[in-house]
N, C-alpha and C. Protein backbone atom coordinates (compact mmCIF):
# COMPACT_ATOMS: atom_id res chain seq x y z
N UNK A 1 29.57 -1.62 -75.56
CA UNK A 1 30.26 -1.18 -74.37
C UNK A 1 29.69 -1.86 -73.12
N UNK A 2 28.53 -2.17 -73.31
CA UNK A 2 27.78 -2.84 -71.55
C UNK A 2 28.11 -4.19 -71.33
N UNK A 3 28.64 -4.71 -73.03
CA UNK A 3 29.29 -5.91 -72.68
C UNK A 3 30.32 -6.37 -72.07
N UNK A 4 30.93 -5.44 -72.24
CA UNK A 4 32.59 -4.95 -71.73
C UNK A 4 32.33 -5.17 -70.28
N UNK A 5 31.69 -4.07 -69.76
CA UNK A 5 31.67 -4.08 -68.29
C UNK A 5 30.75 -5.22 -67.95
N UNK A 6 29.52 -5.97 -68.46
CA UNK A 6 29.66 -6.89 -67.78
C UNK A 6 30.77 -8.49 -67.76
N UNK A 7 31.66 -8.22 -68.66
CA UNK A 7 32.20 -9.07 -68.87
C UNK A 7 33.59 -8.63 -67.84
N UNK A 8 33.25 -7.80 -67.29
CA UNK A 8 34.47 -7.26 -66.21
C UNK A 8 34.10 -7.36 -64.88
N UNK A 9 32.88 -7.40 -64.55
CA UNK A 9 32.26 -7.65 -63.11
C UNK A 9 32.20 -9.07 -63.48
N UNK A 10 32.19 -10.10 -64.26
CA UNK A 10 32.37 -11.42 -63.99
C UNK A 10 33.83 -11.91 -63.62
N UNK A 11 34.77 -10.74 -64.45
CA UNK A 11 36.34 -11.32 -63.48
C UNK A 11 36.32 -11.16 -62.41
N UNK A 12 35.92 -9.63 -61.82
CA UNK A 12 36.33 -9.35 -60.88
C UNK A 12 35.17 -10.30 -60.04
N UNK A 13 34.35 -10.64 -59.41
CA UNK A 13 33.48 -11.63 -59.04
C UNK A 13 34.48 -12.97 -58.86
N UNK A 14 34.69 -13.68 -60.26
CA UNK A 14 35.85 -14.62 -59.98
C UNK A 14 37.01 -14.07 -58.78
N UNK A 15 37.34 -12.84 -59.19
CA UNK A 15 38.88 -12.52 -58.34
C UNK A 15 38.51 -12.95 -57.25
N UNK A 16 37.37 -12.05 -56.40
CA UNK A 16 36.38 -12.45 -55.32
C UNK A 16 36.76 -13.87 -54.53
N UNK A 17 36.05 -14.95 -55.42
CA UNK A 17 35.91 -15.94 -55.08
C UNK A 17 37.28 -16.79 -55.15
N UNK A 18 38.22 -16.52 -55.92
CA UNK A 18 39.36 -17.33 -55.97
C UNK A 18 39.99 -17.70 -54.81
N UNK A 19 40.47 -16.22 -54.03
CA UNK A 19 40.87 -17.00 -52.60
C UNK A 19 40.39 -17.61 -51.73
N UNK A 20 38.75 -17.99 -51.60
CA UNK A 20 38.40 -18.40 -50.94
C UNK A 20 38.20 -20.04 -51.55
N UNK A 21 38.16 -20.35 -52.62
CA UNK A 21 38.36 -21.55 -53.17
C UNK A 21 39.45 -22.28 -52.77
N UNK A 22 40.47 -21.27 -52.90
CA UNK A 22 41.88 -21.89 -52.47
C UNK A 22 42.17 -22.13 -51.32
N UNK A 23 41.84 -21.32 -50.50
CA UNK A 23 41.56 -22.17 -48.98
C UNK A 23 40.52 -23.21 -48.57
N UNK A 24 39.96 -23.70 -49.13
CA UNK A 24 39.08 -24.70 -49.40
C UNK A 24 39.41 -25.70 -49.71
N UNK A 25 40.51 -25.26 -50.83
CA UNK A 25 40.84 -26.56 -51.42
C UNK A 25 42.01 -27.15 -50.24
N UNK A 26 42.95 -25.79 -49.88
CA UNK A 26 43.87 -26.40 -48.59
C UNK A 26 43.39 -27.04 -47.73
N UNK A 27 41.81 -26.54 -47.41
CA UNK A 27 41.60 -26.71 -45.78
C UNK A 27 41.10 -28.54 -46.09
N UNK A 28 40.82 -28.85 -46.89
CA UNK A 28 40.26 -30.30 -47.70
C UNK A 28 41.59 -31.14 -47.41
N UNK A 29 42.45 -30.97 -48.19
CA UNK A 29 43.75 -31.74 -48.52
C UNK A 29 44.49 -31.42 -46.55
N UNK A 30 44.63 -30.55 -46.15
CA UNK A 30 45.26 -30.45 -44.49
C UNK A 30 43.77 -31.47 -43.77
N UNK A 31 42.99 -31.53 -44.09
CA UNK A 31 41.50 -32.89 -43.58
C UNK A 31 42.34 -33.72 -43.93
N UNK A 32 42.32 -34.34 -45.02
CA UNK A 32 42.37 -35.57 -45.50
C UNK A 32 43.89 -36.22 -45.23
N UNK A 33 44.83 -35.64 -44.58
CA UNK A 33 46.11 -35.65 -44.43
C UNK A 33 46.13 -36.10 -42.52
N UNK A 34 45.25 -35.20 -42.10
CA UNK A 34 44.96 -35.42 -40.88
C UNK A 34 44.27 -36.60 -40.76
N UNK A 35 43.32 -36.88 -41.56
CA UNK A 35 42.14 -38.05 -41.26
C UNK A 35 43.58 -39.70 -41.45
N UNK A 36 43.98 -39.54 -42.12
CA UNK A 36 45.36 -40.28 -42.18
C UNK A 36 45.91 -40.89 -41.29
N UNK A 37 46.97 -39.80 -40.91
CA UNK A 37 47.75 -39.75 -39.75
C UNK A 37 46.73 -40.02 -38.72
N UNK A 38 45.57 -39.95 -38.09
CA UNK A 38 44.75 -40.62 -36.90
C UNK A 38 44.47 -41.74 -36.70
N UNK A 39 44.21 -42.09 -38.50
CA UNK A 39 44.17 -43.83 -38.92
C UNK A 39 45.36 -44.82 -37.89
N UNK A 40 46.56 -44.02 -38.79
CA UNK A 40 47.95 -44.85 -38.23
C UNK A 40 48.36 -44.66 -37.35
N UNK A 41 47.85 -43.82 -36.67
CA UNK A 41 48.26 -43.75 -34.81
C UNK A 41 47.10 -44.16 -34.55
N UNK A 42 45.97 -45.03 -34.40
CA UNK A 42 44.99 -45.34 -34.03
C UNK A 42 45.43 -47.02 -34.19
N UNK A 43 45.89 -47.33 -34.97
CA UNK A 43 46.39 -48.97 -35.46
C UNK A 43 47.93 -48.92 -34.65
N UNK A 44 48.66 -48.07 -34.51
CA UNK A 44 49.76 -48.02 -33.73
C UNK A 44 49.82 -48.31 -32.77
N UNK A 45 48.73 -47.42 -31.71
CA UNK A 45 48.07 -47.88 -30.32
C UNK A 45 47.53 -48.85 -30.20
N UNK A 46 46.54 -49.72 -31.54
CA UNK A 46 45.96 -50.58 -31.40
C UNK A 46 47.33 -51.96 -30.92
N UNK A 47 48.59 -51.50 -32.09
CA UNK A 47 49.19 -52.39 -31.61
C UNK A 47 50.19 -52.81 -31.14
N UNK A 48 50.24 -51.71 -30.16
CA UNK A 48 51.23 -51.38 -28.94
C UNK A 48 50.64 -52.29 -27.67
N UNK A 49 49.38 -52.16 -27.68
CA UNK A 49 48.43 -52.88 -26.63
C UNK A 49 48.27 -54.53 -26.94
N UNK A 50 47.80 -54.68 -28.10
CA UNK A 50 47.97 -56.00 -28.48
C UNK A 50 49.35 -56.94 -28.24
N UNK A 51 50.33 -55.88 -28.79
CA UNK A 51 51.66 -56.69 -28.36
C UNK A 51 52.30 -57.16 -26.76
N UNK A 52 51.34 -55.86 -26.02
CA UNK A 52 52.01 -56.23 -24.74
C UNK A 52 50.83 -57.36 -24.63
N UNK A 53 50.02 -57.77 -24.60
CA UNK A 53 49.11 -58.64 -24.56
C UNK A 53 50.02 -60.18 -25.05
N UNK A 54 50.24 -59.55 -26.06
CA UNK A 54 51.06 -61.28 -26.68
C UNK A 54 51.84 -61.00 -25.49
N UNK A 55 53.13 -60.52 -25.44
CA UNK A 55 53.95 -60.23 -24.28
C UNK A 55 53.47 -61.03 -23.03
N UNK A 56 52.90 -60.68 -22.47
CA UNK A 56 52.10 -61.40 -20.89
C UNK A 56 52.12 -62.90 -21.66
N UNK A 57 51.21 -62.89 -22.70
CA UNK A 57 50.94 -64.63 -22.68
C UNK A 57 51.96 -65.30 -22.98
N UNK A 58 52.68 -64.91 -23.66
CA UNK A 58 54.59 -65.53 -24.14
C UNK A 58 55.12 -66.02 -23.09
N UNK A 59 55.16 -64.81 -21.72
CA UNK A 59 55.97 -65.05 -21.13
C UNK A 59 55.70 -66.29 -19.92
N UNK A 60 53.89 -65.76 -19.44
CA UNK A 60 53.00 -67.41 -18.93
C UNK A 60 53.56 -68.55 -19.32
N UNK A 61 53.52 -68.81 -20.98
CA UNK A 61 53.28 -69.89 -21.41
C UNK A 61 54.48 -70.18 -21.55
N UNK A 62 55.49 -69.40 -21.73
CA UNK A 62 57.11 -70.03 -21.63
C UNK A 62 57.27 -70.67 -20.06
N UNK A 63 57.13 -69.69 -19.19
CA UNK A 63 57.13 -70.40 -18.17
C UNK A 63 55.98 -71.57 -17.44
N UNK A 64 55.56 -71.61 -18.33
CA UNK A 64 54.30 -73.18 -18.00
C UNK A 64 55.28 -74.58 -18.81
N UNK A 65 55.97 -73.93 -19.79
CA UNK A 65 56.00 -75.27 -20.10
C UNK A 65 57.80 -75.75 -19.76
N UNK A 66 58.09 -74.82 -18.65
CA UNK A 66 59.65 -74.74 -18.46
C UNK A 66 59.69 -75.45 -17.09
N UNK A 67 58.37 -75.00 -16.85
CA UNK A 67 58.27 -75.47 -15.22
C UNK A 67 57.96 -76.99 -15.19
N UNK A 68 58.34 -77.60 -14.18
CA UNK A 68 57.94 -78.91 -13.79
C UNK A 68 56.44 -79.62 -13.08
N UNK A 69 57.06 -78.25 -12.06
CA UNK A 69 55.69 -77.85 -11.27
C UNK A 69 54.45 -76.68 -11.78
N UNK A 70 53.58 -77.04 -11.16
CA UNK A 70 52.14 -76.65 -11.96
C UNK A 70 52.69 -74.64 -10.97
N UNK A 71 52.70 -73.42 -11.93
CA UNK A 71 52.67 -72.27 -11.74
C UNK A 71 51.45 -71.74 -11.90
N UNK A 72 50.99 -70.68 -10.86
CA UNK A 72 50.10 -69.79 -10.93
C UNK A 72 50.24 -68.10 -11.59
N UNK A 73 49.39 -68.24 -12.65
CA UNK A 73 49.79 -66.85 -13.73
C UNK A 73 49.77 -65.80 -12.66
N UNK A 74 50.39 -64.40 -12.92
CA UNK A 74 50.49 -63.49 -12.22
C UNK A 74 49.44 -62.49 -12.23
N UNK A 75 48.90 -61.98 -11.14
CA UNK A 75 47.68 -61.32 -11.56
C UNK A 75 47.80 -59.90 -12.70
N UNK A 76 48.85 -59.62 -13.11
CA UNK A 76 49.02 -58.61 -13.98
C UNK A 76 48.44 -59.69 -15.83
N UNK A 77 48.84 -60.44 -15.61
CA UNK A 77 48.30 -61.63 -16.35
C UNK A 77 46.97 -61.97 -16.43
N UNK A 78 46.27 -61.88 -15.10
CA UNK A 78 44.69 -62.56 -15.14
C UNK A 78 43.93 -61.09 -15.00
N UNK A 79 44.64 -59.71 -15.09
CA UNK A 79 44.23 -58.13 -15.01
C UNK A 79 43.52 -58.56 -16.91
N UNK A 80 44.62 -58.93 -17.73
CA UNK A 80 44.44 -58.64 -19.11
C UNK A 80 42.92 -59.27 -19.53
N UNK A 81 42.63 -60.16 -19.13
CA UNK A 81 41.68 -60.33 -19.50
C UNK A 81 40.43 -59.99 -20.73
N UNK A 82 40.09 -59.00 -19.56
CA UNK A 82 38.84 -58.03 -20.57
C UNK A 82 39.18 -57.15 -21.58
N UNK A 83 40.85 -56.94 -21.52
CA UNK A 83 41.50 -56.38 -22.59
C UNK A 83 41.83 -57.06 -23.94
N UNK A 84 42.15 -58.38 -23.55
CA UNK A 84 42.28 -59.19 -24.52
C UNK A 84 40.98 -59.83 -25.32
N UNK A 85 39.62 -59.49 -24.31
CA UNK A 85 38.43 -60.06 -25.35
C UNK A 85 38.33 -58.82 -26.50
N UNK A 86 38.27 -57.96 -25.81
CA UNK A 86 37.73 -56.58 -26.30
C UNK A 86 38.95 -56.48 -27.40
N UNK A 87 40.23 -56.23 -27.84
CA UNK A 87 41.58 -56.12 -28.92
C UNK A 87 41.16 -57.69 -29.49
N UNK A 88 40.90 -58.79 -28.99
CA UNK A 88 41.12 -59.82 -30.28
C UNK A 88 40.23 -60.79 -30.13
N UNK A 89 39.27 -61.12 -29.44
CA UNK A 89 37.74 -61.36 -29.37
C UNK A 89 37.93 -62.72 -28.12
N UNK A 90 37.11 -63.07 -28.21
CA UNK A 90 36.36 -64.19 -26.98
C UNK A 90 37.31 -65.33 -27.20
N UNK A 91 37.58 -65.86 -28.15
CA UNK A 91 38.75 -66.90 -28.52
C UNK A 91 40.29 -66.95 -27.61
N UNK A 92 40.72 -65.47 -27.63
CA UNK A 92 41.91 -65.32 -27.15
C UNK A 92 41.54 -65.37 -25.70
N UNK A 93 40.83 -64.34 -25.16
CA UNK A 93 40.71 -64.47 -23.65
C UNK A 93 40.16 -65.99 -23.13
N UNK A 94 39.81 -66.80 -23.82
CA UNK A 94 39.31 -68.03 -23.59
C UNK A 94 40.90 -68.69 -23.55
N UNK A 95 41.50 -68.72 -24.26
CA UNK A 95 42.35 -69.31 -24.36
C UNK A 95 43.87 -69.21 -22.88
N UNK A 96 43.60 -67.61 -23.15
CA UNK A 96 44.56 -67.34 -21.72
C UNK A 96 43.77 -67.94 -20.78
N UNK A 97 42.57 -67.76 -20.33
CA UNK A 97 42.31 -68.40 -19.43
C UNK A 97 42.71 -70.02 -19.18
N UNK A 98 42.55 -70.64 -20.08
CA UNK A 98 43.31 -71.96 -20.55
C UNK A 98 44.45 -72.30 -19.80
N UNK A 99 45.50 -71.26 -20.36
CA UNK A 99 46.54 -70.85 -20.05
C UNK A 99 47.20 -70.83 -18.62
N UNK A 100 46.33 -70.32 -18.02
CA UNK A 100 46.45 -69.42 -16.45
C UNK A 100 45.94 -70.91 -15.51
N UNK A 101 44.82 -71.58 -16.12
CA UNK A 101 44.68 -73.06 -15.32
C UNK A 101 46.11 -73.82 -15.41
């Protein structure tokens, strides 16, 4: 008979613990779902910014090589700068600068 009951305080013990497993296991999987979705809005923004970046230099360099006469880039153009080392490294902002001469 003492087996009985302890073999009944080990369900009920389990019962105990079950719901709290199970929110555990939700609160894990609603993490890892979130950690996600921050990823791809983090690369989204990354390249929302990058594009307007190409954007500015497209539009410089279309008009550098449309023009006859030597044009001066617009300072919304020579603003990007430190944005463009920092999103795509020392190469690119070297290069706009290039650009902007």
């Amino acid at each position: 008979m003492a087996a009985d009951c302890n073999q009944v305080d080990w369900y009920l013990e389990f019962l105990k613990v079950t719901p709290t497993l199970i929110v555990g296991i939700i609160a894990v999987i609603i993490t890892y779902q979130q950690r996600n979705i921050a990823k791809a809005k983090l690369n989204l923004d990354l390249f929302e910014r990058r594009l307007m970046i190409f954007n500015e230099t497209w539009v410089v360099a279309s008009s550098a090589i449309q023009s006859v006469e030597p044009i001066y880039a617009p300072p919304s153009f020579t603003n990007l700068y430190p944005e463009a080392s920092f999103l795509f490294g020392g190469e690119v902002e070297t290069y706009m600068k290039e650009l902007a001469r």
